[in-house]
PDB file of N, CA and C in Angstrom:
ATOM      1  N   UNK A   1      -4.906   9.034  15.161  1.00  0.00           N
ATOM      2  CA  UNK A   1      -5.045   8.317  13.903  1.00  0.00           C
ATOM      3  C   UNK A   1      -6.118   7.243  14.047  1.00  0.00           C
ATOM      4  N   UNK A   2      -6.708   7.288  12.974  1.00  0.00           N
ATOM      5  CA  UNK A   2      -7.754   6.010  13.013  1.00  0.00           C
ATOM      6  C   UNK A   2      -7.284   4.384  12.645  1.00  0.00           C
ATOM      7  N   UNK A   3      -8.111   3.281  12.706  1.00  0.00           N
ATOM      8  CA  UNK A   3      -7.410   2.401  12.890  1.00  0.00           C
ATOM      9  C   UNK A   3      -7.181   2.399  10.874  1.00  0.00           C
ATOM     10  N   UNK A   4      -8.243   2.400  10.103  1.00  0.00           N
ATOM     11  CA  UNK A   4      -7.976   2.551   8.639  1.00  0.00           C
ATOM     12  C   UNK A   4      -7.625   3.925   8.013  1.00  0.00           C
ATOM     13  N   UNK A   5      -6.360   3.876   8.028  1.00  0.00           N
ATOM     14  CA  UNK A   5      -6.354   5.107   7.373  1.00  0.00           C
ATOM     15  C   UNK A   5      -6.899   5.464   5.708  1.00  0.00           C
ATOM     16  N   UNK A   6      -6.639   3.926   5.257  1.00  0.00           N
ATOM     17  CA  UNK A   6      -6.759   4.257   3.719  1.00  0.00           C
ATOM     18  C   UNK A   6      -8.380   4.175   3.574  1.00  0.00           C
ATOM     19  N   UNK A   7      -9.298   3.637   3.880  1.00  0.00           N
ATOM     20  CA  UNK A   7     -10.619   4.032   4.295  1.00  0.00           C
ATOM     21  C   UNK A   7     -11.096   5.857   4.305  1.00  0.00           C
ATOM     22  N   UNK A   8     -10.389   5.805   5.889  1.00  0.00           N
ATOM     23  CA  UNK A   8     -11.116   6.849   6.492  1.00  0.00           C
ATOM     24  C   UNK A   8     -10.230   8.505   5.810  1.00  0.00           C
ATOM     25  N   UNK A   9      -8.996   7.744   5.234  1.00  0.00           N
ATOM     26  CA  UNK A   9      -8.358   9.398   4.756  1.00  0.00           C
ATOM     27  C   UNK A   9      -8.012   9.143   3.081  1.00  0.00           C
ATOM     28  N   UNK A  10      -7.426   8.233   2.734  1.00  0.00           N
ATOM     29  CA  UNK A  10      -6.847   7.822   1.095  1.00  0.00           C
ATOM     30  C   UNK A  10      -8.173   7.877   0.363  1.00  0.00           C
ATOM     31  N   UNK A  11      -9.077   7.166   0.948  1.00  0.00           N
ATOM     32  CA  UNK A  11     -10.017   6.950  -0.169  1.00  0.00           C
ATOM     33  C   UNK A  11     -11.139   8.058  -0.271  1.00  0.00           C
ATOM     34  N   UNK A  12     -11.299   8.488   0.850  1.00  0.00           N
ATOM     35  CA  UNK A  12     -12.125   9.282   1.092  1.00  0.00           C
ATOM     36  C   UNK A  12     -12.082  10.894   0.271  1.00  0.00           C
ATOM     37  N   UNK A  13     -11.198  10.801   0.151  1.00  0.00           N
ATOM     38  CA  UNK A  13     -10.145  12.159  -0.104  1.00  0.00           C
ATOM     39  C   UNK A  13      -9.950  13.454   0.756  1.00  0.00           C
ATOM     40  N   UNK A  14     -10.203  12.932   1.968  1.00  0.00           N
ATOM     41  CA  UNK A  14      -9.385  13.726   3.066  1.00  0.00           C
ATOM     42  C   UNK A  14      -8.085  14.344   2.977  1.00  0.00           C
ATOM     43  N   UNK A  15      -7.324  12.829   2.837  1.00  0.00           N
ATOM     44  CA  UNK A  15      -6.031  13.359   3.275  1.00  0.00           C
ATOM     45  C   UNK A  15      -5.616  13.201   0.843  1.00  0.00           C
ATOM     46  N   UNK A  16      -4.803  14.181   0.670  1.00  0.00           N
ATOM     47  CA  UNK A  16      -4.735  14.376  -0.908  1.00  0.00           C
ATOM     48  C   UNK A  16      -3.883  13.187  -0.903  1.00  0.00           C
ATOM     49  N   UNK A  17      -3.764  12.726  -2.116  1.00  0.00           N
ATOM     50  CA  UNK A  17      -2.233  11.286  -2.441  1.00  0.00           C
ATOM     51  C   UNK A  17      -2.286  11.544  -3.723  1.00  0.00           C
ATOM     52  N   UNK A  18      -1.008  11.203  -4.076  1.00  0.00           N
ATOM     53  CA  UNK A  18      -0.396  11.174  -5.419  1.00  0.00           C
ATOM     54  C   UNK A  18      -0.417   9.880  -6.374  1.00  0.00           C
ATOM     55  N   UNK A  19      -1.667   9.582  -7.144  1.00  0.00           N
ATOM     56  CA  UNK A  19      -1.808   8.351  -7.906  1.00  0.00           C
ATOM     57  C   UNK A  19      -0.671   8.105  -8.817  1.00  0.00           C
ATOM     58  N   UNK A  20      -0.375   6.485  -8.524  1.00  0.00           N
ATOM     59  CA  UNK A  20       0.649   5.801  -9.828  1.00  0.00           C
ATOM     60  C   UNK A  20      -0.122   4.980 -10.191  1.00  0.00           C
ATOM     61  N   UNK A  21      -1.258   4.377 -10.014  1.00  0.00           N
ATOM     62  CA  UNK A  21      -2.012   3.339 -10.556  1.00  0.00           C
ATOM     63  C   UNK A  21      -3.074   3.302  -9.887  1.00  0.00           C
ATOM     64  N   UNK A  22      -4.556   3.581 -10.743  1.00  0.00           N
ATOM     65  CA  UNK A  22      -5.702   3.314 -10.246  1.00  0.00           C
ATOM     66  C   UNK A  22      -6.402   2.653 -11.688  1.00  0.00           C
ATOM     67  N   UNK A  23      -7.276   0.998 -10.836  1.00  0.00           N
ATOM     68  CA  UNK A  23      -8.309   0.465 -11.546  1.00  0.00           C
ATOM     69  C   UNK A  23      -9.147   0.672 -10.852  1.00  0.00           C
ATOM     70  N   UNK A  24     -10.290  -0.265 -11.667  1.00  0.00           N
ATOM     71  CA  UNK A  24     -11.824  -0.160 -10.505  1.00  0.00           C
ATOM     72  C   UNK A  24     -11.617  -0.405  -9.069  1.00  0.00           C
ATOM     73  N   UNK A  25     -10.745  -1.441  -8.678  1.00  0.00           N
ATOM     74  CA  UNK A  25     -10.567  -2.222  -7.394  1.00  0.00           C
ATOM     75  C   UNK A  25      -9.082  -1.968  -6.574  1.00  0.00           C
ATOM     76  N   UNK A  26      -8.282  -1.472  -7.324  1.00  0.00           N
ATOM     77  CA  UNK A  26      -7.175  -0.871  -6.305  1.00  0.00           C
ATOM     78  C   UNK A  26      -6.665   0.041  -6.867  1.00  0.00           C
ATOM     79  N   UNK A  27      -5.891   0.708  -6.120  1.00  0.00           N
ATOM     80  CA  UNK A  27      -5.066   2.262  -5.740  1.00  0.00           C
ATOM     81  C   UNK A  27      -3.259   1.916  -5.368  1.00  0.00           C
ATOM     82  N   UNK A  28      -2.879   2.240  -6.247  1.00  0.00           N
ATOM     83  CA  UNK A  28      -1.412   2.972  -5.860  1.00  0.00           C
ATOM     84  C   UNK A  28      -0.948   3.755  -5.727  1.00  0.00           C
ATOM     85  N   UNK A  29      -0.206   4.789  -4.935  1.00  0.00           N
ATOM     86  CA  UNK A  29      -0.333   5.752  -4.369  1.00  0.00           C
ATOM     87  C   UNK A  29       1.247   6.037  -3.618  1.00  0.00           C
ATOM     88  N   UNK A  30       1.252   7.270  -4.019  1.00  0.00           N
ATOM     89  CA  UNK A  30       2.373   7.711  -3.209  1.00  0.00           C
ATOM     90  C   UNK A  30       2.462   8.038  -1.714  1.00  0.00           C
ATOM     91  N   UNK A  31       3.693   7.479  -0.798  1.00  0.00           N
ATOM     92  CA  UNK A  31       2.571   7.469   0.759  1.00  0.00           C
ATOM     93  C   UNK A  31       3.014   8.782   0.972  1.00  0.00           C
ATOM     94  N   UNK A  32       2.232   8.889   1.693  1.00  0.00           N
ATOM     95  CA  UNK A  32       2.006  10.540   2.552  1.00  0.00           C
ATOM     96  C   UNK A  32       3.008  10.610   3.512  1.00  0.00           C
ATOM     97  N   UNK A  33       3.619   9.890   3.960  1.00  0.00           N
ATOM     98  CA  UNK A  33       4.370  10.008   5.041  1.00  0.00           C
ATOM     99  C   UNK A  33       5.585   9.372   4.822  1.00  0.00           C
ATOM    100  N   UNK A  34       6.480   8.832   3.333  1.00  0.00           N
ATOM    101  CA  UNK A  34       7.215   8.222   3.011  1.00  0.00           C
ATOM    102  C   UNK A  34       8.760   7.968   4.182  1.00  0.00           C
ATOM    103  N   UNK A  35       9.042   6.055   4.093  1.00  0.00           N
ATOM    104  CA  UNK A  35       9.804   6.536   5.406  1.00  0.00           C
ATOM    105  C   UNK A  35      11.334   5.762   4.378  1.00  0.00           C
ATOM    106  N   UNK A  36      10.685   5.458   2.912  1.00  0.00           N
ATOM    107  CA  UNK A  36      11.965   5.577   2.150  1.00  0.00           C
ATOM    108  C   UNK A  36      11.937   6.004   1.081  1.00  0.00           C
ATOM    109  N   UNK A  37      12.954   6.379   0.252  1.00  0.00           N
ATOM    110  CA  UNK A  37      13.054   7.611  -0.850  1.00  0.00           C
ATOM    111  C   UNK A  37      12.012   7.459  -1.747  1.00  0.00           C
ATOM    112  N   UNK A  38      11.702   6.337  -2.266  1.00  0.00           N
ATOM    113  CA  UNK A  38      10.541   5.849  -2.971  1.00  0.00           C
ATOM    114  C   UNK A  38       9.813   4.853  -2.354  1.00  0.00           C
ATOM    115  N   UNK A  39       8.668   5.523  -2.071  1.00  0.00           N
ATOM    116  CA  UNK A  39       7.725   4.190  -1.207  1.00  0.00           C
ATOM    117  C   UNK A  39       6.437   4.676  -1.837  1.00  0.00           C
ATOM    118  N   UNK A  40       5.890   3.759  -2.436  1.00  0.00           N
ATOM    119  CA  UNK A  40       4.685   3.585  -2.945  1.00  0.00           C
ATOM    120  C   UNK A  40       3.479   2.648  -2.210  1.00  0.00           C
ATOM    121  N   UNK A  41       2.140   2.901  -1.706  1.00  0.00           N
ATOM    122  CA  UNK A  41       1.220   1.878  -1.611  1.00  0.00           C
ATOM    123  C   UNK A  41       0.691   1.671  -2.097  1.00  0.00           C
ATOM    124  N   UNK A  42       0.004   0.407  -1.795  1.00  0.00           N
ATOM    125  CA  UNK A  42      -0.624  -0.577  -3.019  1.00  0.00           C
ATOM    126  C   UNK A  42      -2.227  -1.168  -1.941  1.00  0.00           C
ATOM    127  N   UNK A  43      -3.238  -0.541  -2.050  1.00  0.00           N
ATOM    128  CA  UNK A  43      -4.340  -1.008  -1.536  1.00  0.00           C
ATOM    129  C   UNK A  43      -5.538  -1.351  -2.198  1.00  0.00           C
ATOM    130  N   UNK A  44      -6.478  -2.379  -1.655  1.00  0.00           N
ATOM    131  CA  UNK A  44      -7.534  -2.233  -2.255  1.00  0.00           C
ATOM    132  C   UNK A  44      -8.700  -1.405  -1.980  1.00  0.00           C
ATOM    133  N   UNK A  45      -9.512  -1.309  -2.924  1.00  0.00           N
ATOM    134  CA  UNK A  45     -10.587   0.077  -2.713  1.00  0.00           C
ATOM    135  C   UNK A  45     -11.726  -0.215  -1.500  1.00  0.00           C
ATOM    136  N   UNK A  46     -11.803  -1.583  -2.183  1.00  0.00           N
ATOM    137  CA  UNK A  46     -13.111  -2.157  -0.661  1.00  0.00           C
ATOM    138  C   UNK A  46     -11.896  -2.370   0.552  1.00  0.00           C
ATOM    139  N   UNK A  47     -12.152  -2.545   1.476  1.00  0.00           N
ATOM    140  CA  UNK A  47     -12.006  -2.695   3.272  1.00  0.00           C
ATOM    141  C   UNK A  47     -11.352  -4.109   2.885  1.00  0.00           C
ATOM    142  N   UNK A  48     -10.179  -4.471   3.250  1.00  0.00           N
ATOM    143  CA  UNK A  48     -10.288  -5.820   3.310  1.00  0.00           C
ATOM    144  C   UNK A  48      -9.010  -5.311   4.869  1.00  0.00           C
ATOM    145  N   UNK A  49      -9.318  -6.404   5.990  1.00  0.00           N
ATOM    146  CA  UNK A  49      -8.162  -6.049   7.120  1.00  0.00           C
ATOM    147  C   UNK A  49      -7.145  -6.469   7.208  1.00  0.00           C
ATOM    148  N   UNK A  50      -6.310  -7.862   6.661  1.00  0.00           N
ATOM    149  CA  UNK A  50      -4.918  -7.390   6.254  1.00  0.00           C
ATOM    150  C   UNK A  50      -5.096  -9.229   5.757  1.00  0.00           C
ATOM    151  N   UNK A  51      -3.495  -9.262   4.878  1.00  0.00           N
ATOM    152  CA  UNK A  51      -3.033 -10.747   4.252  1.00  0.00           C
ATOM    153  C   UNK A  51      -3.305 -11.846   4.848  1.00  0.00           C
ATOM    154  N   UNK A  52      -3.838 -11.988   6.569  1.00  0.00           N
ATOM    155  CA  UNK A  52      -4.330 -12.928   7.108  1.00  0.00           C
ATOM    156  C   UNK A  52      -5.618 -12.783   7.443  1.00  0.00           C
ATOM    157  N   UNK A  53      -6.038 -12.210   7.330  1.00  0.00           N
ATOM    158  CA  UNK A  53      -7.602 -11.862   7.500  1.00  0.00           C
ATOM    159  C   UNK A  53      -8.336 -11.221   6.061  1.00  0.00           C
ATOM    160  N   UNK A  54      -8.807 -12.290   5.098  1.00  0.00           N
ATOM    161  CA  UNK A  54      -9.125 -11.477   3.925  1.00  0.00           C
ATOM    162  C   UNK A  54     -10.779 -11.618   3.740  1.00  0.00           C
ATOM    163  N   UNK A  55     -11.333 -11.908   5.038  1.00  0.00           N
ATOM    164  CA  UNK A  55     -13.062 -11.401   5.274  1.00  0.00           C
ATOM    165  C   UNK A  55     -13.493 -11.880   4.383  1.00  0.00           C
ATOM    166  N   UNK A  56     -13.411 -13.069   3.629  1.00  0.00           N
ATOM    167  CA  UNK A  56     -14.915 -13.541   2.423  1.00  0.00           C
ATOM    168  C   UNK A  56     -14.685 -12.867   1.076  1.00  0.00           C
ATOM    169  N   UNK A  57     -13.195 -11.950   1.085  1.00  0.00           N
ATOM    170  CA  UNK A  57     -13.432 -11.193  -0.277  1.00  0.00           C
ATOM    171  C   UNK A  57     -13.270 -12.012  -1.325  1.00  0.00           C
ATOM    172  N   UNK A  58     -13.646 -12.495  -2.401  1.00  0.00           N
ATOM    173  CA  UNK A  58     -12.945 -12.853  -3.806  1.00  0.00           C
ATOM    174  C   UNK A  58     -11.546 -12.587  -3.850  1.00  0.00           C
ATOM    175  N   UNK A  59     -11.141 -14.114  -4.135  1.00  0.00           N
ATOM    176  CA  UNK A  59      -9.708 -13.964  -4.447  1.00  0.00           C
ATOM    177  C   UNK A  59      -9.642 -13.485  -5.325  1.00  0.00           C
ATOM    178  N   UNK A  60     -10.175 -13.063  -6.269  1.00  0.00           N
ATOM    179  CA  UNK A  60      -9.830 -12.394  -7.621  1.00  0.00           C
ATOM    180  C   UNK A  60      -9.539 -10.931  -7.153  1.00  0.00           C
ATOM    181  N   UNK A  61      -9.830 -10.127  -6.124  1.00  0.00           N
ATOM    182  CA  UNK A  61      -9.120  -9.135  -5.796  1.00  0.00           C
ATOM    183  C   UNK A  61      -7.999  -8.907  -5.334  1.00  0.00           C
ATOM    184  N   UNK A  62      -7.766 -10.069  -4.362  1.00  0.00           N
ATOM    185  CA  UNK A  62      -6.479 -10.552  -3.962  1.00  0.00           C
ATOM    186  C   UNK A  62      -5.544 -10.525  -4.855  1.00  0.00           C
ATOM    187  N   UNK A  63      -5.855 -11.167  -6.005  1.00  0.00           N
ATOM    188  CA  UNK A  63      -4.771 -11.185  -6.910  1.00  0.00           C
ATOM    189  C   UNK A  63      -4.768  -9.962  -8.030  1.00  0.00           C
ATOM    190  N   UNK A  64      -5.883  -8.849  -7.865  1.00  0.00           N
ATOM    191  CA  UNK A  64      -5.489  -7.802  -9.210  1.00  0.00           C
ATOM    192  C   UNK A  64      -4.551  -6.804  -7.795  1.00  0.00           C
ATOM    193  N   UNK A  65      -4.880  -6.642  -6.519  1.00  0.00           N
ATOM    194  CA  UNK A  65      -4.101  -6.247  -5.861  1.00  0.00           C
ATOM    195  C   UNK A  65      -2.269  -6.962  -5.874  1.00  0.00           C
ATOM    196  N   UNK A  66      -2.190  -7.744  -6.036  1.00  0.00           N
ATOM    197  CA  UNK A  66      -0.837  -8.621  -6.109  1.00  0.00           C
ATOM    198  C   UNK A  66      -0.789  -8.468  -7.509  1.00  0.00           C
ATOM    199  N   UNK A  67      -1.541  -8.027  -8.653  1.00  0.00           N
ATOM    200  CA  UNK A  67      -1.061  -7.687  -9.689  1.00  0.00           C
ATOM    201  C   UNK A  67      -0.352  -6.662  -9.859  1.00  0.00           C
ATOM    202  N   UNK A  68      -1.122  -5.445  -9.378  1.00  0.00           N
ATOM    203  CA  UNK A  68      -1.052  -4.290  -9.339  1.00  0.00           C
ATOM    204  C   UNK A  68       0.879  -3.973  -8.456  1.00  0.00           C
ATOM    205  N   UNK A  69       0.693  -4.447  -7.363  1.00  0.00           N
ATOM    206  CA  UNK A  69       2.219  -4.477  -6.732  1.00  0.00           C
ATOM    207  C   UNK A  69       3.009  -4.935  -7.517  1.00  0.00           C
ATOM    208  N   UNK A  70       2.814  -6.279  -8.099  1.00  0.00           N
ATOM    209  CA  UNK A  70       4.183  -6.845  -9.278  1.00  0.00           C
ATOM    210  C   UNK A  70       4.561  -5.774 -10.221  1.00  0.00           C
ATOM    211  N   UNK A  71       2.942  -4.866 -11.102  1.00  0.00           N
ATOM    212  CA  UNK A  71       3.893  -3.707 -11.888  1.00  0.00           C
ATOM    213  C   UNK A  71       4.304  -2.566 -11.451  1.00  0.00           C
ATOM    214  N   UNK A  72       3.784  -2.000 -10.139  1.00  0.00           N
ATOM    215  CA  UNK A  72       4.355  -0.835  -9.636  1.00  0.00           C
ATOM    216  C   UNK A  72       6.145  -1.698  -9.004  1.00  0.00           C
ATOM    217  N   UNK A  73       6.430  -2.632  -8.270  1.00  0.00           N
ATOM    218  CA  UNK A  73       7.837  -3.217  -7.889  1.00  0.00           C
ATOM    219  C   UNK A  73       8.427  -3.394  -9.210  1.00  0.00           C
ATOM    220  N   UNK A  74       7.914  -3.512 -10.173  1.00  0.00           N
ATOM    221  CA  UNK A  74       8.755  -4.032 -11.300  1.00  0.00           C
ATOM    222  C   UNK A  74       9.100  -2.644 -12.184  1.00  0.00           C
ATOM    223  N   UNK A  75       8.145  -1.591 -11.698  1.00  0.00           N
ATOM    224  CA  UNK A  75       8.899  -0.237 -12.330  1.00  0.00           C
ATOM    225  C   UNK A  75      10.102   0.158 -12.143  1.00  0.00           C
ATOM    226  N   UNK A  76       9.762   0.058 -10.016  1.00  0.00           N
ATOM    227  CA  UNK A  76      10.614   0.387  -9.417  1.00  0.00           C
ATOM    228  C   UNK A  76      11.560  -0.099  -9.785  1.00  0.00           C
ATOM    229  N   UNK A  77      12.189  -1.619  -9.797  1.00  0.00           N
ATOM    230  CA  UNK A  77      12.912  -1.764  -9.524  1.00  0.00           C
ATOM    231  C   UNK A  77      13.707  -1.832 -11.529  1.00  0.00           C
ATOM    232  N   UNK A  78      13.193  -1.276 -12.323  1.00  0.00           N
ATOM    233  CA  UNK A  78      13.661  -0.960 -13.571  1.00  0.00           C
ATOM    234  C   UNK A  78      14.314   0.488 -13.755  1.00  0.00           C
ATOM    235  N   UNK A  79      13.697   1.028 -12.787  1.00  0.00           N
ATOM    236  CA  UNK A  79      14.023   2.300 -12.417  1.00  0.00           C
ATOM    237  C   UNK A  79      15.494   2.440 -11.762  1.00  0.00           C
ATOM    238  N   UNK A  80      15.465   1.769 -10.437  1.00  0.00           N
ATOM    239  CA  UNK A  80      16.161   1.945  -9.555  1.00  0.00           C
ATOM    240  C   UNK A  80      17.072   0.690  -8.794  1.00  0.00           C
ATOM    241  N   UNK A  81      17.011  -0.082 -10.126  1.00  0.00           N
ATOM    242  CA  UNK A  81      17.740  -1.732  -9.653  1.00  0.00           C
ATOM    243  C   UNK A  81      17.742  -2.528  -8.413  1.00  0.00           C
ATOM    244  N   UNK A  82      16.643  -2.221  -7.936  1.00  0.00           N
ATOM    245  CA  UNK A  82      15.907  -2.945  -7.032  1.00  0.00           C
ATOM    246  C   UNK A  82      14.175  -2.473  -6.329  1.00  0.00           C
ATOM    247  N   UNK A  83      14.059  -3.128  -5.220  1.00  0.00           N
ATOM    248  CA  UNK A  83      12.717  -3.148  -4.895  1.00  0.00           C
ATOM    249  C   UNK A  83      12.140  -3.711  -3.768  1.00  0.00           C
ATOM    250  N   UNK A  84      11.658  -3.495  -2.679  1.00  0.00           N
ATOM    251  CA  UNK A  84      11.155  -4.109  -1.589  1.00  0.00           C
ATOM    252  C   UNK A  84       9.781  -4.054  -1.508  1.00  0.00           C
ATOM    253  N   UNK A  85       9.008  -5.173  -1.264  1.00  0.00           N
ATOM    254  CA  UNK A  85       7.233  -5.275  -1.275  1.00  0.00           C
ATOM    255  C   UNK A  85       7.513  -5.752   0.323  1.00  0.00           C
ATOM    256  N   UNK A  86       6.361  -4.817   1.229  1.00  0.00           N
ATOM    257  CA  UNK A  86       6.388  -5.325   2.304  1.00  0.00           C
ATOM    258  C   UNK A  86       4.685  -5.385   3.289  1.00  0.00           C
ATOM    259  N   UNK A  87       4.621  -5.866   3.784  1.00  0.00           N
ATOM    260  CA  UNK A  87       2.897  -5.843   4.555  1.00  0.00           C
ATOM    261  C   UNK A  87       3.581  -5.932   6.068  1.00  0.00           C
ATOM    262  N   UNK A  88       2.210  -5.505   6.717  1.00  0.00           N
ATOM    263  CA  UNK A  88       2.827  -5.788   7.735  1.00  0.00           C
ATOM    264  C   UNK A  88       1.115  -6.257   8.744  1.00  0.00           C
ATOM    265  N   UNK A  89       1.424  -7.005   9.973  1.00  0.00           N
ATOM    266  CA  UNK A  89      -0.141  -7.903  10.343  1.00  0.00           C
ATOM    267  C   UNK A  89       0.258  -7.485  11.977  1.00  0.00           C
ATOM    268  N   UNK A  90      -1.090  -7.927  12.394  1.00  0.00           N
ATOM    269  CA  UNK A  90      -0.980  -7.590  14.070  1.00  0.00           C
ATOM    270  C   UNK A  90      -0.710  -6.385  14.366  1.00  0.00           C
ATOM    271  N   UNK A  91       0.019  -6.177  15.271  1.00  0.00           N
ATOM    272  CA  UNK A  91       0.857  -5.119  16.138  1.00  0.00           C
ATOM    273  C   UNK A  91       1.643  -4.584  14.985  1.00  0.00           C
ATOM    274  N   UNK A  92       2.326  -4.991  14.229  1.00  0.00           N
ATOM    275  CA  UNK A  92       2.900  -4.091  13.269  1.00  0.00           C
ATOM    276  C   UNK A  92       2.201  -3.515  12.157  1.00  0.00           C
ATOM    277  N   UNK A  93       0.844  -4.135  12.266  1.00  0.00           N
ATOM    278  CA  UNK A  93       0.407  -3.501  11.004  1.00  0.00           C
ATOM    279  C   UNK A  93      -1.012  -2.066  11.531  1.00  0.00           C
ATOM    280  N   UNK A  94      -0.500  -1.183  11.507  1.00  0.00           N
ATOM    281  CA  UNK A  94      -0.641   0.363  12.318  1.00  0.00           C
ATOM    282  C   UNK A  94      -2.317   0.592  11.789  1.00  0.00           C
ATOM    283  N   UNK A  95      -2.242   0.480  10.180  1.00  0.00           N
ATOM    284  CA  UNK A  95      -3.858   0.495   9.646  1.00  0.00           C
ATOM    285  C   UNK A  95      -4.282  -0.281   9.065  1.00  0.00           C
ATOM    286  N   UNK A  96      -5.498  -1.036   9.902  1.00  0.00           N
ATOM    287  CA  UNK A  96      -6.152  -2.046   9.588  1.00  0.00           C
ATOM    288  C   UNK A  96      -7.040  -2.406   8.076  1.00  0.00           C
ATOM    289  N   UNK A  97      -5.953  -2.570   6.783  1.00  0.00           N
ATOM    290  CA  UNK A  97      -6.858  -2.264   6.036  1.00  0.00           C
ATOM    291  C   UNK A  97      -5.718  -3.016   4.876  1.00  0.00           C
ATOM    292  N   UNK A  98      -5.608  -3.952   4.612  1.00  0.00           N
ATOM    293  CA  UNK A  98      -4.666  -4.518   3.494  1.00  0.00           C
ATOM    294  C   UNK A  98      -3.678  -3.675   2.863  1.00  0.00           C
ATOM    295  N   UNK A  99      -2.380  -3.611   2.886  1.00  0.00           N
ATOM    296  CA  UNK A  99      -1.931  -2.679   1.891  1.00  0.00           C
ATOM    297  C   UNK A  99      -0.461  -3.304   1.728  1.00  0.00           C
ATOM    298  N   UNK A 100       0.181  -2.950   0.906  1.00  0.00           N
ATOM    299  CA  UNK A 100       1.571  -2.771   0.568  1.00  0.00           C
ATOM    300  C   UNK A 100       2.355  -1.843   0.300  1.00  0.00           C
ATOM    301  N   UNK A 101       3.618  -2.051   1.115  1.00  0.00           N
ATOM    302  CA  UNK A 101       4.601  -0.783   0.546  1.00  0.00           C
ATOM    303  C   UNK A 101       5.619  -1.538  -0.324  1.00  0.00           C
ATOM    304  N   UNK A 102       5.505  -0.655  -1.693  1.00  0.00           N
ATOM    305  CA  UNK A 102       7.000  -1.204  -2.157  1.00  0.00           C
ATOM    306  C   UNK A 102       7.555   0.037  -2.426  1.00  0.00           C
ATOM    307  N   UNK A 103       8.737  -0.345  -1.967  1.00  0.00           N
ATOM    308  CA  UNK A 103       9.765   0.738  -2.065  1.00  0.00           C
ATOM    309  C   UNK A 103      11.196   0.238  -2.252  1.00  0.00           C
ATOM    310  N   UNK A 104      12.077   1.170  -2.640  1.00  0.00           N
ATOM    311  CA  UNK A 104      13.289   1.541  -2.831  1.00  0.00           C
ATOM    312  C   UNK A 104      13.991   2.414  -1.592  1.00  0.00           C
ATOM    313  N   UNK A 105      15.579   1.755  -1.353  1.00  0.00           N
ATOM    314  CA  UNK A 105      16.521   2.720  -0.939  1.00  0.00           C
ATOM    315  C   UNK A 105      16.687   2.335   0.840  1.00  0.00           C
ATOM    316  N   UNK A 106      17.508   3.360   1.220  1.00  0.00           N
ATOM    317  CA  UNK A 106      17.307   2.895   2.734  1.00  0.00           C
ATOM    318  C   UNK A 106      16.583   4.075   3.510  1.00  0.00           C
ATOM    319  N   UNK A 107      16.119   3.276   5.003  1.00  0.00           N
ATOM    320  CA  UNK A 107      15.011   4.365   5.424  1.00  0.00           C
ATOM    321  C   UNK A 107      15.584   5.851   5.734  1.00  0.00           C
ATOM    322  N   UNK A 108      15.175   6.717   5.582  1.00  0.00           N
ATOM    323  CA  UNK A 108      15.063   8.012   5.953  1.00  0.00           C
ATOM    324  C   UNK A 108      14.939   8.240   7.165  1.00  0.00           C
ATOM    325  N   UNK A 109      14.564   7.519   8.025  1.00  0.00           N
ATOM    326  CA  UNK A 109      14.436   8.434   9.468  1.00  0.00           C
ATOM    327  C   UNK A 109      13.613   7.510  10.561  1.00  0.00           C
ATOM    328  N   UNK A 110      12.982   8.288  11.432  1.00  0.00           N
ATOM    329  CA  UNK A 110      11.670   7.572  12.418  1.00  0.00           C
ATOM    330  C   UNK A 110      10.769   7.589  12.126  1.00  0.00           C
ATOM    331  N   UNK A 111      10.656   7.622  11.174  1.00  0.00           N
ATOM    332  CA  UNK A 111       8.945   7.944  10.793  1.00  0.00           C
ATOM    333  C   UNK A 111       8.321   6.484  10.673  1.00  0.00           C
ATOM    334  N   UNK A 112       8.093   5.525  11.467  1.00  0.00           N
ATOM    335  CA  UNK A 112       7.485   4.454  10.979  1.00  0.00           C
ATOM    336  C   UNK A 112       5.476   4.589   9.920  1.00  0.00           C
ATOM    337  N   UNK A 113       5.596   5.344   9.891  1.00  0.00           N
ATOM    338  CA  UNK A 113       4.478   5.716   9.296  1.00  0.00           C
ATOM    339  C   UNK A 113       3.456   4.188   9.253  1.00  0.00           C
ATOM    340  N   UNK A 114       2.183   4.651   8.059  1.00  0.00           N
ATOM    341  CA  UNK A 114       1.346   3.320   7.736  1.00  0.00           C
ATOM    342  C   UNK A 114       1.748   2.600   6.723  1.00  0.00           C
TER     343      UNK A 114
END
């Protein structure tokens, strides 16, 4: 695996994904490797490397990305009476490339996926 996946496979259209929300500047997306019943990501289109490292970008992306998560979590959790938004940095965070999972339910398995 590469260190960006959503780069080098999501965006690219390598690897196929299932859109729930695309603007000019971010992507929501059904993950490819879901490790709970509903897990959705939430990335931006340019490279940014994660919530502590946001490289010079305009906060104004920062926040249509944190937009974008509030209405995909707020589907969810209209849907499914609840909702978890999660990131993850360092060592836990597998691809170097900003993203969010929000999801529903409890995990499915080992799959720690991206």
């Amino acid at each position: 695996m590469t260190s960006d996946f959503y780069c080098d496979e999501a965006l690219s259209g390598k690897t196929p994904i299932t859109k729930v929300i695309e603007t000019d500047e971010v992507l929501a997306f059904q993950h490819t490797r879901p490790f709970w019943p509903v897990h959705i990501v939430v990335i931006p289109k340019k490279h940014i490397p994660s919530l502590t490292d946001l490289a010079g970008h305009p906060i104004e992306l920062v926040h249509e990305v944190l937009d974008v998560v509030r209405i995909v979590a707020a589907d969810i959790e209209k849907e499914h009476g609840s909702a978890r938004v999660l990131t993850n940095l360092g060592e836990y965070q597998d691809s170097k490339h900003l993203h969010f999972h929000v999801v529903h339910g409890e995990p499915m398995g080992s799959n720690t996926g991206i």
